[in-house]
N, C-alpha and C. Protein backbone atom coordinates (compact mmCIF):
# COMPACT_ATOMS: atom_id res chain seq x y z
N UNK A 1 -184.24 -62.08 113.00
CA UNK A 1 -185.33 -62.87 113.55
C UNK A 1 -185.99 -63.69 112.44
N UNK A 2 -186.54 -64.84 112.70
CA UNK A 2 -187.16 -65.43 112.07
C UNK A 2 -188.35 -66.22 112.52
N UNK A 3 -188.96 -66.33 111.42
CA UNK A 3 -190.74 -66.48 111.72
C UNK A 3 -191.03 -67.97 112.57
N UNK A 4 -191.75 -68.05 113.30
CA UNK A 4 -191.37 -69.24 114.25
C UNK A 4 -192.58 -69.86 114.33
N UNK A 5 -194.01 -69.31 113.88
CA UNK A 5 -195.25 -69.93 114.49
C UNK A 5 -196.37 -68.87 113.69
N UNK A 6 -197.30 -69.35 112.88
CA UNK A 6 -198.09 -68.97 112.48
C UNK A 6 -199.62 -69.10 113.18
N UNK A 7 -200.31 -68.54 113.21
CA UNK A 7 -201.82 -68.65 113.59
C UNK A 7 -202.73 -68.17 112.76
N UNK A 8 -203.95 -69.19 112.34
CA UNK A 8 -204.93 -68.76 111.24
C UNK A 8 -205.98 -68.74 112.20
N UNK A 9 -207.12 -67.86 111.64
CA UNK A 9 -208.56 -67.98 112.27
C UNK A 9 -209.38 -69.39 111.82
N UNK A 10 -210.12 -69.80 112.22
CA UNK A 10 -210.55 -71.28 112.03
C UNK A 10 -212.25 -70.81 112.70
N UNK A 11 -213.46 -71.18 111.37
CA UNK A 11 -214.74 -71.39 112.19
C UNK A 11 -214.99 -72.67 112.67
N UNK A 12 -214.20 -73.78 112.16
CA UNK A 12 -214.99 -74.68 112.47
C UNK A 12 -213.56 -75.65 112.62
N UNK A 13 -213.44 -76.84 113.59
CA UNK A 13 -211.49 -76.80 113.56
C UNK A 13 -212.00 -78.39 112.77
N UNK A 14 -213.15 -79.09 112.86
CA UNK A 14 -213.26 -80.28 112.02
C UNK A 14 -213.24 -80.00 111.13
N UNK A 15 -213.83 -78.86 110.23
CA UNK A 15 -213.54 -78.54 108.64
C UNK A 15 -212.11 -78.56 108.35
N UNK A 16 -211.64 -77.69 109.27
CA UNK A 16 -210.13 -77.11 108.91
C UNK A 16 -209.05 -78.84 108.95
N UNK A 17 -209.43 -79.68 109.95
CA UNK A 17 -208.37 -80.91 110.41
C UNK A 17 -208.77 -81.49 108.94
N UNK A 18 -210.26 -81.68 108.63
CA UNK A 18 -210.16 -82.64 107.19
C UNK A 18 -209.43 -81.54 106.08
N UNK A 19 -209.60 -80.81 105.71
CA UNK A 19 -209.40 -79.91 104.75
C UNK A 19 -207.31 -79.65 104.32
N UNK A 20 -206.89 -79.66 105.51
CA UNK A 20 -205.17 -79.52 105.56
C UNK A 20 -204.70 -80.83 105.89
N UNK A 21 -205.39 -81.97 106.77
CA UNK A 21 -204.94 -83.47 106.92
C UNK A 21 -204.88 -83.60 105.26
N UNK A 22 -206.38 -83.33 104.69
CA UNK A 22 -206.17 -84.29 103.39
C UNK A 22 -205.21 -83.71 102.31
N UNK A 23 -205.50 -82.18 102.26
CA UNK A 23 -204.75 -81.40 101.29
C UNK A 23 -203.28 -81.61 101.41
N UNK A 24 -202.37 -81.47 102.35
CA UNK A 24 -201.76 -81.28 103.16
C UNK A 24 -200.63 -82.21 103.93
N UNK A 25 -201.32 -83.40 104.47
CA UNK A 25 -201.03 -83.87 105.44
C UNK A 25 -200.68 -83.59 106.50
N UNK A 26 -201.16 -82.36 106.91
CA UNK A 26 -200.50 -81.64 108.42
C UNK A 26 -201.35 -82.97 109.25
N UNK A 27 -200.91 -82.13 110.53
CA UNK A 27 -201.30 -83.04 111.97
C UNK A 27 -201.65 -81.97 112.87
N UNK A 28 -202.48 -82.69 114.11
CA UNK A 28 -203.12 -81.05 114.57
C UNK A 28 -203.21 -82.34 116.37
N UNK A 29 -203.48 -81.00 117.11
CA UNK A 29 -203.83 -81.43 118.44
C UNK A 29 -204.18 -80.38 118.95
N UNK A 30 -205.55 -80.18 119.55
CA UNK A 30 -206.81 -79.72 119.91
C UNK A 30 -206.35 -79.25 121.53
N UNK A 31 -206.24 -78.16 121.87
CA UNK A 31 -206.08 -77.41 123.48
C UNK A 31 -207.47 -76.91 123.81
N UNK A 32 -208.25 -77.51 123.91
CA UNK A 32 -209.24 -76.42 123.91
C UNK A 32 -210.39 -76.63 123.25
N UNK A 33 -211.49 -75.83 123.82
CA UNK A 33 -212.34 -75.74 122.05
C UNK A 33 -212.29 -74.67 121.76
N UNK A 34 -211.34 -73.45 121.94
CA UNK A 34 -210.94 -72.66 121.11
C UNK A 34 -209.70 -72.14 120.62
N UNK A 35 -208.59 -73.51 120.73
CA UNK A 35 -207.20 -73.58 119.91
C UNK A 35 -206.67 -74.64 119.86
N UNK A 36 -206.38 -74.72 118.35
CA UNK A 36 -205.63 -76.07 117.83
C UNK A 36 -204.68 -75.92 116.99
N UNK A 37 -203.37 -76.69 117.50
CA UNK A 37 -201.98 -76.32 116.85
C UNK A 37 -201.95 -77.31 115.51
N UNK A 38 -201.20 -77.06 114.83
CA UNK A 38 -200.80 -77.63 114.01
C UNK A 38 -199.69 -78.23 113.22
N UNK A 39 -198.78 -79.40 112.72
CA UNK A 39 -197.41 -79.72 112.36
C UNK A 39 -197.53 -80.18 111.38
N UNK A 40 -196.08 -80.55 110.88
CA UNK A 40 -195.77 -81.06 109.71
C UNK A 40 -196.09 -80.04 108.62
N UNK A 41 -196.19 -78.90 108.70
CA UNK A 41 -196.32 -77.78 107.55
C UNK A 41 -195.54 -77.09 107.28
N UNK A 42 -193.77 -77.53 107.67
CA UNK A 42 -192.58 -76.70 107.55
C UNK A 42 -191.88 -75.99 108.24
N UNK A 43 -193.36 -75.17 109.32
CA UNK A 43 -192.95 -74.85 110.58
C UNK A 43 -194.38 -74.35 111.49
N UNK A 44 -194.24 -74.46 112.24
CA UNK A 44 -195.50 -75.11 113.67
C UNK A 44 -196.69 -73.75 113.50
N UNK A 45 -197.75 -74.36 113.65
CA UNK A 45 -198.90 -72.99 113.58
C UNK A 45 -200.16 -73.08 114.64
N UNK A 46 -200.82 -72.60 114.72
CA UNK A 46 -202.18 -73.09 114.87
C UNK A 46 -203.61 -72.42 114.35
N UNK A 47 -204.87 -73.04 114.77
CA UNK A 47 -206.13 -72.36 114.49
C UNK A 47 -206.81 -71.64 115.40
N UNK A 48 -206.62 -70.70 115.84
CA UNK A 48 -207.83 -69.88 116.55
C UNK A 48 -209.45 -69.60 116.54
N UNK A 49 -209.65 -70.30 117.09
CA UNK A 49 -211.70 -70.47 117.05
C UNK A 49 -212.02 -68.91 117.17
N UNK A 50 -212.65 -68.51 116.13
CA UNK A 50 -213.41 -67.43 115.46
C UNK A 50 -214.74 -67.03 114.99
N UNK A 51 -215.75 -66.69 115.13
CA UNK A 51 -217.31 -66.65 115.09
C UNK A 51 -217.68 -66.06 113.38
N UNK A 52 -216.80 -65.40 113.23
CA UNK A 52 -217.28 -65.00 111.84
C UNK A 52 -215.73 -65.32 110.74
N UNK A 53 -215.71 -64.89 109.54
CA UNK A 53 -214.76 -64.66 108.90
C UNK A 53 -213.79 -63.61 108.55
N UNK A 54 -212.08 -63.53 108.67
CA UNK A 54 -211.84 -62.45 108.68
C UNK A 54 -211.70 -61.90 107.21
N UNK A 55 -211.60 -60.78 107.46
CA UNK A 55 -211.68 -60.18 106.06
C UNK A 55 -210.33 -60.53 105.37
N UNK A 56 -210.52 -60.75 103.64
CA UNK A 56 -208.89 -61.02 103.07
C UNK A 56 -208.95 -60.18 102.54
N UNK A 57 -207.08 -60.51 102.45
CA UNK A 57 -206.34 -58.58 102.39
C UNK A 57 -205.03 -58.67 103.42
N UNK A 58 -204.63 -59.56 104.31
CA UNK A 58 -203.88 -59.32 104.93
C UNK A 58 -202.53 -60.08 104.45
N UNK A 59 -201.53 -60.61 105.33
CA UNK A 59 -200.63 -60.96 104.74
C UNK A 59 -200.91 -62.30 103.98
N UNK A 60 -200.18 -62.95 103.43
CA UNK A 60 -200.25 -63.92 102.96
C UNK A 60 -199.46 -65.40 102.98
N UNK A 61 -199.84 -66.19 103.76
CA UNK A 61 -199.15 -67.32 103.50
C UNK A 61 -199.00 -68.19 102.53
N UNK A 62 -197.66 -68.77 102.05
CA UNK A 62 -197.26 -69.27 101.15
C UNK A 62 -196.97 -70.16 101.22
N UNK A 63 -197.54 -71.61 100.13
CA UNK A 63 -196.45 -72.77 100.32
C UNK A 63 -196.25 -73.24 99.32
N UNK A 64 -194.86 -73.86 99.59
CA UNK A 64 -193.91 -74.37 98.27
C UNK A 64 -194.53 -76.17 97.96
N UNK A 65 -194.96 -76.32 96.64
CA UNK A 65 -195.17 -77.32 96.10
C UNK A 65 -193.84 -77.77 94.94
N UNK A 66 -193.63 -79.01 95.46
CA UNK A 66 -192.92 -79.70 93.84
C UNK A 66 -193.90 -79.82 92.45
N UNK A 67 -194.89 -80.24 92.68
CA UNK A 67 -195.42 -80.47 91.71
C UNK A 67 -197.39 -79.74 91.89
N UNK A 68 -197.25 -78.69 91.40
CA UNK A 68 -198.71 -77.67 91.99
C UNK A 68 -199.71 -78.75 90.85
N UNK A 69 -199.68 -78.65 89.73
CA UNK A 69 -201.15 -79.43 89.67
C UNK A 69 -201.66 -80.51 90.82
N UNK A 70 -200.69 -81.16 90.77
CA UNK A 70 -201.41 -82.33 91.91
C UNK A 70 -201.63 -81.71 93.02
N UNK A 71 -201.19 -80.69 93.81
CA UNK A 71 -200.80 -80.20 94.66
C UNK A 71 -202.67 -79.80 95.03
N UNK A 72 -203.10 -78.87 93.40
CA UNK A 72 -204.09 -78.06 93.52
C UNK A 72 -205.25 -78.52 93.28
N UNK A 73 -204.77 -80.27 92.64
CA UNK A 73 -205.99 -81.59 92.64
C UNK A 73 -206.53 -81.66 94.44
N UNK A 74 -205.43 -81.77 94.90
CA UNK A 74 -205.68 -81.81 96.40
C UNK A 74 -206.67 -81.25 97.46
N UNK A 75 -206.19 -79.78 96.58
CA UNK A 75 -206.43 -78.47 97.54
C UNK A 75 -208.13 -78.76 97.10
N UNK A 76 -208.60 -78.72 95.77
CA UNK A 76 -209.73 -78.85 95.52
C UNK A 76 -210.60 -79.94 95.93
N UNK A 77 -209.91 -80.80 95.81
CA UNK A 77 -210.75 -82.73 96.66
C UNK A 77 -210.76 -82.39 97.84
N UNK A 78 -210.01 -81.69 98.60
CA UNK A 78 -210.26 -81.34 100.00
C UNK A 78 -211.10 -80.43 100.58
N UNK A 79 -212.08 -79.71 99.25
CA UNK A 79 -212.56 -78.69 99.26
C UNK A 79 -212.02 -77.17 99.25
N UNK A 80 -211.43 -76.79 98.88
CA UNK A 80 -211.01 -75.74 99.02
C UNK A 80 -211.05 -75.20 97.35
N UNK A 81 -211.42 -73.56 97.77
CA UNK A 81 -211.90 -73.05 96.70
C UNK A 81 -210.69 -72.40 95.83
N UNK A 82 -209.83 -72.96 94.73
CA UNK A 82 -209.40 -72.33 93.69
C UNK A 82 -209.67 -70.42 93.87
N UNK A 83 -208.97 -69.65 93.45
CA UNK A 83 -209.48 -68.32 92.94
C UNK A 83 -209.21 -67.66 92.15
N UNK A 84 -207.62 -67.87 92.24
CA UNK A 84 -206.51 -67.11 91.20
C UNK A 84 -205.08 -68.08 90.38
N UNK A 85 -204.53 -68.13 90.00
CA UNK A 85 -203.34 -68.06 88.87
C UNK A 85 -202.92 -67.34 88.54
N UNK A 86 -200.96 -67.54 88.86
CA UNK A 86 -200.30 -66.35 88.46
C UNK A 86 -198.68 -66.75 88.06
N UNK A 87 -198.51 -66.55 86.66
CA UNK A 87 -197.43 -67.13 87.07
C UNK A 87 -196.65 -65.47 85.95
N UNK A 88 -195.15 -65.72 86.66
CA UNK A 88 -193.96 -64.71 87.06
C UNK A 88 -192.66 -65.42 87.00
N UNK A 89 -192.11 -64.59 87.08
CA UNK A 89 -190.15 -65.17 86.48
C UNK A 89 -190.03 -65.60 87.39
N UNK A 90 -189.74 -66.76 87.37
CA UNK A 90 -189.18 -68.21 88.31
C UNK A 90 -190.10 -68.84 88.89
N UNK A 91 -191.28 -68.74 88.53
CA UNK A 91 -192.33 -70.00 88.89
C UNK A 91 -193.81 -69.97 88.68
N UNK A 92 -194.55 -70.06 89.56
CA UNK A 92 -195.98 -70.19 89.17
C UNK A 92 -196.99 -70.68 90.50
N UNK A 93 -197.76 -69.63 90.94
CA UNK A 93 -198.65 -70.01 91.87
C UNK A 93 -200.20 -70.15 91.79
N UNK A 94 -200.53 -70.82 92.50
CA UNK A 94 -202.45 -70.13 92.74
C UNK A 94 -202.47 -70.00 93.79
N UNK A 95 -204.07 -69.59 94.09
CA UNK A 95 -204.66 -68.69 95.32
C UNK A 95 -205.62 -69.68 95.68
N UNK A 96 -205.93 -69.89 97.18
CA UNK A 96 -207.11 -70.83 96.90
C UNK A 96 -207.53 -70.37 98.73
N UNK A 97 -208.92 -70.72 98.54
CA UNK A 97 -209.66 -70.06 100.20
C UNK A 97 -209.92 -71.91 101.00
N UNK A 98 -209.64 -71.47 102.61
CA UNK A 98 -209.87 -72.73 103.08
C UNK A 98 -211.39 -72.63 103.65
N UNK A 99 -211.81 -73.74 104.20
CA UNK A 99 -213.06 -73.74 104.59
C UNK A 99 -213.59 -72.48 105.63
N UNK A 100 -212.43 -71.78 106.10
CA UNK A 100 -212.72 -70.75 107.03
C UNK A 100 -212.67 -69.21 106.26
N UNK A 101 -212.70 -69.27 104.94
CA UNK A 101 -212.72 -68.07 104.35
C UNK A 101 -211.14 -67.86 103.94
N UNK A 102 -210.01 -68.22 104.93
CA UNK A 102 -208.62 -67.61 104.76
C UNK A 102 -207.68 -68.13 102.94
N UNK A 103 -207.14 -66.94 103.11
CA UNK A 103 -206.41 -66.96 101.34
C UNK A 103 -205.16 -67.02 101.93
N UNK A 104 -204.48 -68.20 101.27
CA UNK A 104 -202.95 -68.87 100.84
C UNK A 104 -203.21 -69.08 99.57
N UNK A 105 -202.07 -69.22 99.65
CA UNK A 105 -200.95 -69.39 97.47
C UNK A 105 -200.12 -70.98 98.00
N UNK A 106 -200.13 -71.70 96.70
CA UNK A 106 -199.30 -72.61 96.75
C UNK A 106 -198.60 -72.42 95.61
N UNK A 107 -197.00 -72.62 95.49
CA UNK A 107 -196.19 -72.10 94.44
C UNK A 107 -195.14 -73.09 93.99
N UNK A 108 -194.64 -73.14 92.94
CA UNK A 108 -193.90 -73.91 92.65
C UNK A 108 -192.34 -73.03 91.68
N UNK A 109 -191.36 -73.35 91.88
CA UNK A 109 -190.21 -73.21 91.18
C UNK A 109 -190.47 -73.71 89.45
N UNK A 110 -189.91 -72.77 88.71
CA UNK A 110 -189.98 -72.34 87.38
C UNK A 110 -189.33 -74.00 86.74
């Protein structure tokens, strides 16, 4: 089996559309006012409207950058908060929180 569709919690889905449009360039379309899918991120997801923040700690999504400084110029002009750096045999990631509290890594090949 393979992973087919991701879903993040989202407080607010205008933070989240500027925040991954700009970082990102995903694309999004709104069902609702409490779910909005999302494309162009490798493979299809969406945001689930959520009242508070969930706690981090859970799994972790990952994405592959060619080139992470610019990558993490992005992540930051788009607002998103930096946290961690780590780099390991065959490449090099950071950690960074989106406007809804949630923790992803963007990583790059060694």
């Amino acid at each position: 089996m393979n992973i087919n569709y991701i879903e993040l919690p989202a407080l607010d889905f205008t933070a989240m559309k500027h925040f991954y449009g700009q970082a990102f360039n995903w694309e999004f379309e709104e069902w609702g006012p409490d779910y909005m899918a999302f494309s162009n991120a490798g493979i299809e997801g969406g945001f689930a409207k959520v009242d508070q923040k969930s706690p981090r700690g859970g799994a972790l999504v990952t994405l592959l950058s060619d080139d992470l400084d610019a990558t993490e110029q992005l992540v930051e002009k788009a607002g998103g908060k930096v946290i961690a750096h780590h780099e390991f045999p065959g490449g090099k990631r950071f950690h960074f929180l989106d406007p809804s509290g949630n923790e992803l890594a963007v990583w790059t090949k060694a």
